[in-house]
PDB file of N, CA and C in Angstrom:
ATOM      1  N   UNK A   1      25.830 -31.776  -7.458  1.00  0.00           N
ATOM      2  CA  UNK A   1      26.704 -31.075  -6.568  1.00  0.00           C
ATOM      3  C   UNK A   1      26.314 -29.597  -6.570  1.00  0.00           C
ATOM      4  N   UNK A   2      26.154 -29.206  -5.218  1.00  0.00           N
ATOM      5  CA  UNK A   2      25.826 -27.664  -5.390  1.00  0.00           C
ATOM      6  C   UNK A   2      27.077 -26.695  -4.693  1.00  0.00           C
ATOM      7  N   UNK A   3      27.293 -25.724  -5.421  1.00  0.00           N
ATOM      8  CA  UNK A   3      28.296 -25.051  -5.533  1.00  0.00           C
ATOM      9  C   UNK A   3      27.812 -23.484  -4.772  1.00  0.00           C
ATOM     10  N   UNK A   4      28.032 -22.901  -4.048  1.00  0.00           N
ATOM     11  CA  UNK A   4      27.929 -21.786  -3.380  1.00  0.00           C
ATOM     12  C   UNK A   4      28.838 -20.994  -3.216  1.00  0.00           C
ATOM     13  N   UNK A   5      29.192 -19.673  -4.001  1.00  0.00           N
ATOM     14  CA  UNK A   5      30.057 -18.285  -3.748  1.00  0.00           C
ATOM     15  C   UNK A   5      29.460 -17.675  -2.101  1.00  0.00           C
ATOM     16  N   UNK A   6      30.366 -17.006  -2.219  1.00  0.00           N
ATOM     17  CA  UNK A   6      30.245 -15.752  -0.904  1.00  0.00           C
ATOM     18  C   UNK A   6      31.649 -14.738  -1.541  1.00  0.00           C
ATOM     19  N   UNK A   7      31.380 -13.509  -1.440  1.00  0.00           N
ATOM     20  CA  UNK A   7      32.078 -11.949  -1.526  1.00  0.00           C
ATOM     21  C   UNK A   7      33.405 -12.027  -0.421  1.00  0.00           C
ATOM     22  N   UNK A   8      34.576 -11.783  -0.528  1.00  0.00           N
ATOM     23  CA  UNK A   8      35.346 -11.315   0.807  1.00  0.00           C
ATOM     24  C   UNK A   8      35.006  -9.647   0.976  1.00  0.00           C
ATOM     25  N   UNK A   9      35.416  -9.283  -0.825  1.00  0.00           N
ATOM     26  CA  UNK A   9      35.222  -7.859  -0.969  1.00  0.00           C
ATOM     27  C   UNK A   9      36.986  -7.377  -0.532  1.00  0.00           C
ATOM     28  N   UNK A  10      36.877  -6.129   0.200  1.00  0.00           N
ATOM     29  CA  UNK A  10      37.758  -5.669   0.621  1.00  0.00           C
ATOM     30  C   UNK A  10      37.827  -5.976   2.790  1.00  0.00           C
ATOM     31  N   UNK A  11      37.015  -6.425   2.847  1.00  0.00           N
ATOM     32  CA  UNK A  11      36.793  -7.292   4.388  1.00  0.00           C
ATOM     33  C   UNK A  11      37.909  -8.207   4.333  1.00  0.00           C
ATOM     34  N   UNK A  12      37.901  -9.065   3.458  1.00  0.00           N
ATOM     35  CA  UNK A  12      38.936 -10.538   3.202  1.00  0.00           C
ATOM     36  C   UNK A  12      40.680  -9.440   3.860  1.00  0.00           C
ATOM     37  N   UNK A  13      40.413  -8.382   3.176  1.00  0.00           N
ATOM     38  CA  UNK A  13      41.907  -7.584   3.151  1.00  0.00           C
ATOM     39  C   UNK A  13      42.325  -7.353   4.810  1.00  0.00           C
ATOM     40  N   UNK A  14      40.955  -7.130   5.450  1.00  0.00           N
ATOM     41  CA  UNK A  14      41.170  -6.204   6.674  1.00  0.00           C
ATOM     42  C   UNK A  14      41.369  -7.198   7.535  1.00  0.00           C
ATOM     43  N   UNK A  15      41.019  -8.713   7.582  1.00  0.00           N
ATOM     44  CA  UNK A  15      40.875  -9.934   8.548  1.00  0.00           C
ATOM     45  C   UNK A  15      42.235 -10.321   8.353  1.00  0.00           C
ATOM     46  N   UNK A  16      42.729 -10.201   7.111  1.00  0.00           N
ATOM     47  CA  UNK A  16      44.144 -10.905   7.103  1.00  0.00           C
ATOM     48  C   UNK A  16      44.935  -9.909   7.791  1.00  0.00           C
ATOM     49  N   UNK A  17      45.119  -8.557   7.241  1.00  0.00           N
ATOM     50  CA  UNK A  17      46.180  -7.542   8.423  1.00  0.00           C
ATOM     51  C   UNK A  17      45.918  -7.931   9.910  1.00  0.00           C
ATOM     52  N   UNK A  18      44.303  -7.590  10.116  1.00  0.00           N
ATOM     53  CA  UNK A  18      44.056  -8.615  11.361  1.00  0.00           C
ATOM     54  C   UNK A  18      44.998  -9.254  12.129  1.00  0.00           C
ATOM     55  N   UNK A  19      44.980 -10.629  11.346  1.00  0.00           N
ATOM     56  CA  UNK A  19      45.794 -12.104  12.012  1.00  0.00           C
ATOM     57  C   UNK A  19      47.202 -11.803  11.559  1.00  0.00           C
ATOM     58  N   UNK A  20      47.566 -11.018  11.056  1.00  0.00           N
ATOM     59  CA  UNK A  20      49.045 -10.547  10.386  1.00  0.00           C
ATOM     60  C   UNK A  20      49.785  -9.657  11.285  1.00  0.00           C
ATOM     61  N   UNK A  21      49.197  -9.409  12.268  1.00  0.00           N
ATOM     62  CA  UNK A  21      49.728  -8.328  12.873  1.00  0.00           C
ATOM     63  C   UNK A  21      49.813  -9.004  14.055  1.00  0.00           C
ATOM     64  N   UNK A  22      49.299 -10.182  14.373  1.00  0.00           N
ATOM     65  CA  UNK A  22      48.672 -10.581  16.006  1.00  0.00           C
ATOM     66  C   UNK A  22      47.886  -9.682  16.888  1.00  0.00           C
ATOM     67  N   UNK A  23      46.444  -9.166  16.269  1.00  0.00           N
ATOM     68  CA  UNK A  23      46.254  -8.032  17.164  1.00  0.00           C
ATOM     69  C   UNK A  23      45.267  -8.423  18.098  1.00  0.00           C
ATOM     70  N   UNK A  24      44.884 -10.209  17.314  1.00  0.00           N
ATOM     71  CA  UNK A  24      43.650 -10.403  18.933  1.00  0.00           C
ATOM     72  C   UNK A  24      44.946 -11.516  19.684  1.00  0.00           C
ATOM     73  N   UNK A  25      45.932 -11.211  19.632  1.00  0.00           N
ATOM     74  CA  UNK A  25      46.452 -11.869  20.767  1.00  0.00           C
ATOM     75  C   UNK A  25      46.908 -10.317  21.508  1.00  0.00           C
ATOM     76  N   UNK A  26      46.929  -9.411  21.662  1.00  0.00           N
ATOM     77  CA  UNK A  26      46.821  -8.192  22.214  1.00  0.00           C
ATOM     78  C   UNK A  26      45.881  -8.314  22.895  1.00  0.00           C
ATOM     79  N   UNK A  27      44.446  -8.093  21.930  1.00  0.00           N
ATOM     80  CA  UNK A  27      43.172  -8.077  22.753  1.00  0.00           C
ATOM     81  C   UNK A  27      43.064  -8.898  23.476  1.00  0.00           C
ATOM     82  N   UNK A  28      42.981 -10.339  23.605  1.00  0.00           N
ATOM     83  CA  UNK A  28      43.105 -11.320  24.413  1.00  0.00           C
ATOM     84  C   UNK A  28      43.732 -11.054  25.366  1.00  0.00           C
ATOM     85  N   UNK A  29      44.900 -10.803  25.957  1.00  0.00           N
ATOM     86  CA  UNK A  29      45.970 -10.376  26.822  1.00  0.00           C
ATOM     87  C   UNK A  29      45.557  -9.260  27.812  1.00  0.00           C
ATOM     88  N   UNK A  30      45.350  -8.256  27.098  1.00  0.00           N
ATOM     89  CA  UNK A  30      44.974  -7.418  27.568  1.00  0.00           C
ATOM     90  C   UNK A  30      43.401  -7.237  27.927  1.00  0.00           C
ATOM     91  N   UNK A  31      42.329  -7.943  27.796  1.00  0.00           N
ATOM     92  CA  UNK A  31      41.254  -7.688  27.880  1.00  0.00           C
ATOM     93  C   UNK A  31      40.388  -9.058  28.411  1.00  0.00           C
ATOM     94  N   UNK A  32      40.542 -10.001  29.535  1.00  0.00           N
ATOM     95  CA  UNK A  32      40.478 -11.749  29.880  1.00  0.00           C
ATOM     96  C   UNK A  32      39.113 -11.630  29.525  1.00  0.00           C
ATOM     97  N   UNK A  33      38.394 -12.849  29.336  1.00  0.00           N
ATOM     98  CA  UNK A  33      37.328 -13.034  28.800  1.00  0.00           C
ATOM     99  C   UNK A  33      36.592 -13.571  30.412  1.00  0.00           C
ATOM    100  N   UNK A  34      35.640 -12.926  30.554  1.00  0.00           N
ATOM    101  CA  UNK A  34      34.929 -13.117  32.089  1.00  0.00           C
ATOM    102  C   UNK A  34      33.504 -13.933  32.062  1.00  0.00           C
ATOM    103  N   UNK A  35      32.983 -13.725  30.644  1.00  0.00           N
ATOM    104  CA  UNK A  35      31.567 -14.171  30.643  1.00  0.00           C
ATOM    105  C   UNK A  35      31.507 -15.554  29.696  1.00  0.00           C
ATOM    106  N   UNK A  36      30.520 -16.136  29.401  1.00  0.00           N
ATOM    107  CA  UNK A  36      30.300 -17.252  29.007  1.00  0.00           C
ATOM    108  C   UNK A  36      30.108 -17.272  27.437  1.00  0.00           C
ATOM    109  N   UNK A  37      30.827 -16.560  26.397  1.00  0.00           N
ATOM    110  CA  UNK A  37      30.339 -16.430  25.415  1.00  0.00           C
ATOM    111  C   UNK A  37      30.881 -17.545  24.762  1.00  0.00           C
ATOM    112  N   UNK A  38      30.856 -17.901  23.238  1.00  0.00           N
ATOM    113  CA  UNK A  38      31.445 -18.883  22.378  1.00  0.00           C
ATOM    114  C   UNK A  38      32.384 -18.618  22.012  1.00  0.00           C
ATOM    115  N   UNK A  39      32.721 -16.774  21.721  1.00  0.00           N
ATOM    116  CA  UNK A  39      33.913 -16.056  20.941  1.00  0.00           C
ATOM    117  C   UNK A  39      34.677 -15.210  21.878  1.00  0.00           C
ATOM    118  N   UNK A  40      36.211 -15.110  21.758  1.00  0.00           N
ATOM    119  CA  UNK A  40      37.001 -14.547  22.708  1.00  0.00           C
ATOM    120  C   UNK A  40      36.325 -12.959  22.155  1.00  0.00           C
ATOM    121  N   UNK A  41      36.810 -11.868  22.726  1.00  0.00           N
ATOM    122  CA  UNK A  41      37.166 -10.744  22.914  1.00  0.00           C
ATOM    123  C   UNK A  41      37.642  -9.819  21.537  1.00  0.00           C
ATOM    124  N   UNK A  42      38.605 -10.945  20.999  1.00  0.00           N
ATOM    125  CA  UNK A  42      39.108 -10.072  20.304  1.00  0.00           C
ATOM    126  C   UNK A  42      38.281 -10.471  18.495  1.00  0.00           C
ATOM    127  N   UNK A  43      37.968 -11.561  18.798  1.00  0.00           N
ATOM    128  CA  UNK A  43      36.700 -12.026  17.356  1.00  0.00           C
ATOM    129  C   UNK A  43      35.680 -11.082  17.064  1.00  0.00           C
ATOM    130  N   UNK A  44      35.070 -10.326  18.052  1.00  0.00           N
ATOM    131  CA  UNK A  44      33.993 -10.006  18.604  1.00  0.00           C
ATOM    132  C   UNK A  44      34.551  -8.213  18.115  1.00  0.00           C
ATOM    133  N   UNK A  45      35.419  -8.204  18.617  1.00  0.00           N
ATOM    134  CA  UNK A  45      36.503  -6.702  17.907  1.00  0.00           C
ATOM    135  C   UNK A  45      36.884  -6.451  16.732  1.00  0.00           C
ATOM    136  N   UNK A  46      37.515  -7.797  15.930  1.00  0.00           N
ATOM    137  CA  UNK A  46      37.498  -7.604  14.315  1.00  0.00           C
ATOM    138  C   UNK A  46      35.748  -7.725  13.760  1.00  0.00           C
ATOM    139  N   UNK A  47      34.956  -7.987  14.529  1.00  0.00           N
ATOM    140  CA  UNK A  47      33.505  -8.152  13.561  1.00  0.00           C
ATOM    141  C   UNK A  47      32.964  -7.284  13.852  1.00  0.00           C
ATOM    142  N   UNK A  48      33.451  -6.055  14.729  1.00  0.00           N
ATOM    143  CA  UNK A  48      32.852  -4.993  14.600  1.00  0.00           C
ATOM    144  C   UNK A  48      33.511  -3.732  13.928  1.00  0.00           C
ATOM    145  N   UNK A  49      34.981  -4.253  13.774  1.00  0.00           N
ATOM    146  CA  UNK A  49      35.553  -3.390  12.617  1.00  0.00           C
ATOM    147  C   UNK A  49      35.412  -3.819  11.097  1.00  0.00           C
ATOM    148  N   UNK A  50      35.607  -5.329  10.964  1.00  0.00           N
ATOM    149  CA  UNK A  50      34.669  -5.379   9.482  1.00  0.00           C
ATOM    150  C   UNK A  50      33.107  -4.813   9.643  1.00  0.00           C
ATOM    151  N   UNK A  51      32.353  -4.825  10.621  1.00  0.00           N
ATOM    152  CA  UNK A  51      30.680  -3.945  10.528  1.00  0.00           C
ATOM    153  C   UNK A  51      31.465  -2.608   9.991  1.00  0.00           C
ATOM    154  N   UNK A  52      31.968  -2.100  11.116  1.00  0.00           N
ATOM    155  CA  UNK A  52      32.317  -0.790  10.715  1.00  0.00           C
ATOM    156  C   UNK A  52      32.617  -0.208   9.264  1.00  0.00           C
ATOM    157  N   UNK A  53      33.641  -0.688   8.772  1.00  0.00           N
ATOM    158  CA  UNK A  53      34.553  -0.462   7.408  1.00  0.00           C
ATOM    159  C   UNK A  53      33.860  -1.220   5.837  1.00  0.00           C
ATOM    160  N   UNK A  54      32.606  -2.054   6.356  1.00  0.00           N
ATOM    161  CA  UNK A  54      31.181  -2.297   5.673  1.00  0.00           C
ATOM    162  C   UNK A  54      30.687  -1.481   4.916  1.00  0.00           C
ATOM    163  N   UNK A  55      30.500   0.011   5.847  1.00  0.00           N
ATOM    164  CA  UNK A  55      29.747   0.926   5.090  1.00  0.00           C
ATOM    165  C   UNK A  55      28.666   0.522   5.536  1.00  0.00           C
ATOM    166  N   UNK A  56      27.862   0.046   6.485  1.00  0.00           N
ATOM    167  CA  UNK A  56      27.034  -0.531   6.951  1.00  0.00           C
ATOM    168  C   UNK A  56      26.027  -0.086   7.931  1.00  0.00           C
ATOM    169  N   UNK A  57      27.257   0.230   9.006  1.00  0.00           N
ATOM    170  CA  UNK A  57      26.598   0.916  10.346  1.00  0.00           C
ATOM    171  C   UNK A  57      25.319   0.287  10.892  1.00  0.00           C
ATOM    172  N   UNK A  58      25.600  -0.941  10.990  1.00  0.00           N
ATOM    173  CA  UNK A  58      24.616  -1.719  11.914  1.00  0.00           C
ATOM    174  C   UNK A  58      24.082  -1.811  13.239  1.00  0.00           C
ATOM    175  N   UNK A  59      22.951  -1.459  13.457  1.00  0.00           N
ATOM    176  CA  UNK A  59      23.040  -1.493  15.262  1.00  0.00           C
ATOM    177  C   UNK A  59      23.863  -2.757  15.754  1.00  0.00           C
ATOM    178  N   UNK A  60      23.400  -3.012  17.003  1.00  0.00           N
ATOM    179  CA  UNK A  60      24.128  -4.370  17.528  1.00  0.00           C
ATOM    180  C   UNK A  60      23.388  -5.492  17.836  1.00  0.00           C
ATOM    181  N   UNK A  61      22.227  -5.111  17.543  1.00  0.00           N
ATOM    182  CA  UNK A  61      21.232  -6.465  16.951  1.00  0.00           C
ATOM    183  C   UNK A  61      21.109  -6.884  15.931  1.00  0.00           C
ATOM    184  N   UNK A  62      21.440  -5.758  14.901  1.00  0.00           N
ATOM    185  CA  UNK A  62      21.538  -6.798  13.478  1.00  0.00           C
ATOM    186  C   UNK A  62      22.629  -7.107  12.861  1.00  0.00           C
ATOM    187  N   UNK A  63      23.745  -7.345  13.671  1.00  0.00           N
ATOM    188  CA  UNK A  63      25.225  -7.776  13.159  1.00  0.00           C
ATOM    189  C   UNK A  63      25.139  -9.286  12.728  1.00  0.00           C
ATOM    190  N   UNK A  64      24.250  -9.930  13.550  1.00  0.00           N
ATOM    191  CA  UNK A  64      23.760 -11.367  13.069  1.00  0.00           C
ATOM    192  C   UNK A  64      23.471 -11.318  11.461  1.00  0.00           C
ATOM    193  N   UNK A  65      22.382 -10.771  11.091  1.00  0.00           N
ATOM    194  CA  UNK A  65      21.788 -10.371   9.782  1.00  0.00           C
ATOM    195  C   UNK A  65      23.040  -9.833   8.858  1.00  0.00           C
ATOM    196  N   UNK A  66      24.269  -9.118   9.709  1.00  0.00           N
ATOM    197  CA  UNK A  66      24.729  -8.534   8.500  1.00  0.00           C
ATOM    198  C   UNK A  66      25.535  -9.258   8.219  1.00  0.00           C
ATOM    199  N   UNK A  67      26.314 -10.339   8.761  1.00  0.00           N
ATOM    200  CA  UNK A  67      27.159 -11.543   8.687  1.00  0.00           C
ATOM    201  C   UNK A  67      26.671 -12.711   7.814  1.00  0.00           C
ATOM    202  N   UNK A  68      25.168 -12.586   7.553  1.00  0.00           N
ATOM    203  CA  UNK A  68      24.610 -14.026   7.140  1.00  0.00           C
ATOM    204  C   UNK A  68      24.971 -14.588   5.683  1.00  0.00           C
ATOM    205  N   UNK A  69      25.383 -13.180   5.336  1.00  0.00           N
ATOM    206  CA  UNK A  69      26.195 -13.566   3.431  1.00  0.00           C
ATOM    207  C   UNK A  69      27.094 -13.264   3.590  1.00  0.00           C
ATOM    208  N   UNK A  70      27.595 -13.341   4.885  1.00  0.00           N
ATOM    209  CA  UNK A  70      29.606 -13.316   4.866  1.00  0.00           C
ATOM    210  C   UNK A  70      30.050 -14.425   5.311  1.00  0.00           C
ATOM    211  N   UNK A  71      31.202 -15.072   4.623  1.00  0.00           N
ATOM    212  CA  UNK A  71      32.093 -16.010   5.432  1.00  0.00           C
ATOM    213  C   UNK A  71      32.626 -15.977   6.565  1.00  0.00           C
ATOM    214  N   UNK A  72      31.697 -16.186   7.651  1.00  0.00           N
ATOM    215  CA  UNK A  72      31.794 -15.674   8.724  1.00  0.00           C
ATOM    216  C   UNK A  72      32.978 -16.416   9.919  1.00  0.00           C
ATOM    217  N   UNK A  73      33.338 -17.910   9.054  1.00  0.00           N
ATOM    218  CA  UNK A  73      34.524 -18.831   9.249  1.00  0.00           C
ATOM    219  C   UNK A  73      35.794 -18.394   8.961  1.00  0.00           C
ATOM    220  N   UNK A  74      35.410 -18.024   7.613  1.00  0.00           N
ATOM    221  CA  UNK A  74      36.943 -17.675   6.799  1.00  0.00           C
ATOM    222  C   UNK A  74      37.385 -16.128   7.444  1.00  0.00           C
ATOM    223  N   UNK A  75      36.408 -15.309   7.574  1.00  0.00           N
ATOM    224  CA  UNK A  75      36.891 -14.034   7.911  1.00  0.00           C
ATOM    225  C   UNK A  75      37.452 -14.309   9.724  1.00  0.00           C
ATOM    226  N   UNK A  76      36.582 -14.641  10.132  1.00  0.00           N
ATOM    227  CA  UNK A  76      36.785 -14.457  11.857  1.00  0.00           C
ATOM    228  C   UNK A  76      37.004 -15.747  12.565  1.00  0.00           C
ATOM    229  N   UNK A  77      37.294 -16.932  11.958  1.00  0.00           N
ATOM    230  CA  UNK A  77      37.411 -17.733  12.524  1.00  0.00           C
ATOM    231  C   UNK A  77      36.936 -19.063  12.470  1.00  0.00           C
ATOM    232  N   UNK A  78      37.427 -20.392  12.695  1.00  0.00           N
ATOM    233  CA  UNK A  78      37.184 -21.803  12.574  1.00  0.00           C
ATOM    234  C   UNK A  78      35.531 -21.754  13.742  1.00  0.00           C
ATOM    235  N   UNK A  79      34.531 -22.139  13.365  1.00  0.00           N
ATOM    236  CA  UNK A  79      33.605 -22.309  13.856  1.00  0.00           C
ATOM    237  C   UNK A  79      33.017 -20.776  14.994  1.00  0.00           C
ATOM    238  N   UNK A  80      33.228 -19.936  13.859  1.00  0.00           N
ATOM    239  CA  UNK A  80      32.616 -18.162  14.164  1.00  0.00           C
ATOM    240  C   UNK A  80      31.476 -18.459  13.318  1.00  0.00           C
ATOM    241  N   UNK A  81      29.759 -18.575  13.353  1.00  0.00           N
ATOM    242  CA  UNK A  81      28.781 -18.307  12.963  1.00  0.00           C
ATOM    243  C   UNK A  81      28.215 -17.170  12.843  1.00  0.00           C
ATOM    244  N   UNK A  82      27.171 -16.612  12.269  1.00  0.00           N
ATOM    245  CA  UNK A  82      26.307 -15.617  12.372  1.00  0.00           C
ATOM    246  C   UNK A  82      25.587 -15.802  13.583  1.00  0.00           C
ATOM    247  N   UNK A  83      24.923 -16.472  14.145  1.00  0.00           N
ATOM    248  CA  UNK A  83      24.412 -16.474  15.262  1.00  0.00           C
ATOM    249  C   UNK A  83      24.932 -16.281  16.549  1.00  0.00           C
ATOM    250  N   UNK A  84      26.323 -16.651  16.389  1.00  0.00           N
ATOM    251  CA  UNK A  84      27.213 -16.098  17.505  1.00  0.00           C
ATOM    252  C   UNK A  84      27.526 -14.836  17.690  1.00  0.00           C
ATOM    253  N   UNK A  85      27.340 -13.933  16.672  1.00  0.00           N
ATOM    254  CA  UNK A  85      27.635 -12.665  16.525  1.00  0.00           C
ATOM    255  C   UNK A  85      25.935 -11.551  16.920  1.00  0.00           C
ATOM    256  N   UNK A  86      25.580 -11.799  18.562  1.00  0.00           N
ATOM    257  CA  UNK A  86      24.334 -11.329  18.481  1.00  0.00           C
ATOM    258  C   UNK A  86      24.954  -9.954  19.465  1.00  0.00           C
ATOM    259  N   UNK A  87      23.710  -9.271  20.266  1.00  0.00           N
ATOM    260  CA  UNK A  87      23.931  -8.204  20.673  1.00  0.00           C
ATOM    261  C   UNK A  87      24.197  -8.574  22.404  1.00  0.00           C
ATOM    262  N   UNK A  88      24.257  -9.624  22.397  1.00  0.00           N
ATOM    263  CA  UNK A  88      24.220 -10.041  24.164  1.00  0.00           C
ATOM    264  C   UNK A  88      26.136 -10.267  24.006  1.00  0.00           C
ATOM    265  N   UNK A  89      26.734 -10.499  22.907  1.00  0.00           N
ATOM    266  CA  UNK A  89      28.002 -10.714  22.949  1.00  0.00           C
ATOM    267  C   UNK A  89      28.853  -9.333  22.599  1.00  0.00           C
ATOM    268  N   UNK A  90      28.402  -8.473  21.864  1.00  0.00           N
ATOM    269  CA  UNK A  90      29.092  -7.099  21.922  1.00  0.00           C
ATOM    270  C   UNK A  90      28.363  -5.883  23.014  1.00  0.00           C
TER     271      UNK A  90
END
């Protein structure tokens, strides 16, 4: 059986106020989703404020890369990948 960790860190903290507050049902509401992506609007908004609050400062091509050792399910969502998180979606 193989067993695999991943970090929340202080990210885990910021996703839960996140969904605690309802703030991508705001974004959602206020902002309709027009294009063909996999992730609403407001997924796409908390993964660039966890980039942000990272310490990271990632362009917007390598948000893929910077997600790839994050729980990218648990933080942003039931079937949110790293690959979904490219620069054609922010």
């Amino acid at each position: 059986m193989e067993i695999t960790t991943t970090s929340l860190a202080h990210l885990g903290l910021v996703a839960g106020i996140f969904d605690e507050l309802d703030i991508a049902d705001t974004i959602d509401s206020a902002i309709p989703k027009n294009r063909d992506h996999n992730i609403p609007h407001s997924t796409v908004i908390k993964a660039m404020c966890l980039n942000g609050l990272g310490f990271n400062e990632s362009r917007l091509y390598l948000y893929a890369k910077y997600f790839e050792n994050l729980p990218t399910e648990r933080l942003l969502g039931d079937g949110v990948l790293p690959k979904h998180l490219n620069d054609d979606v922010f």
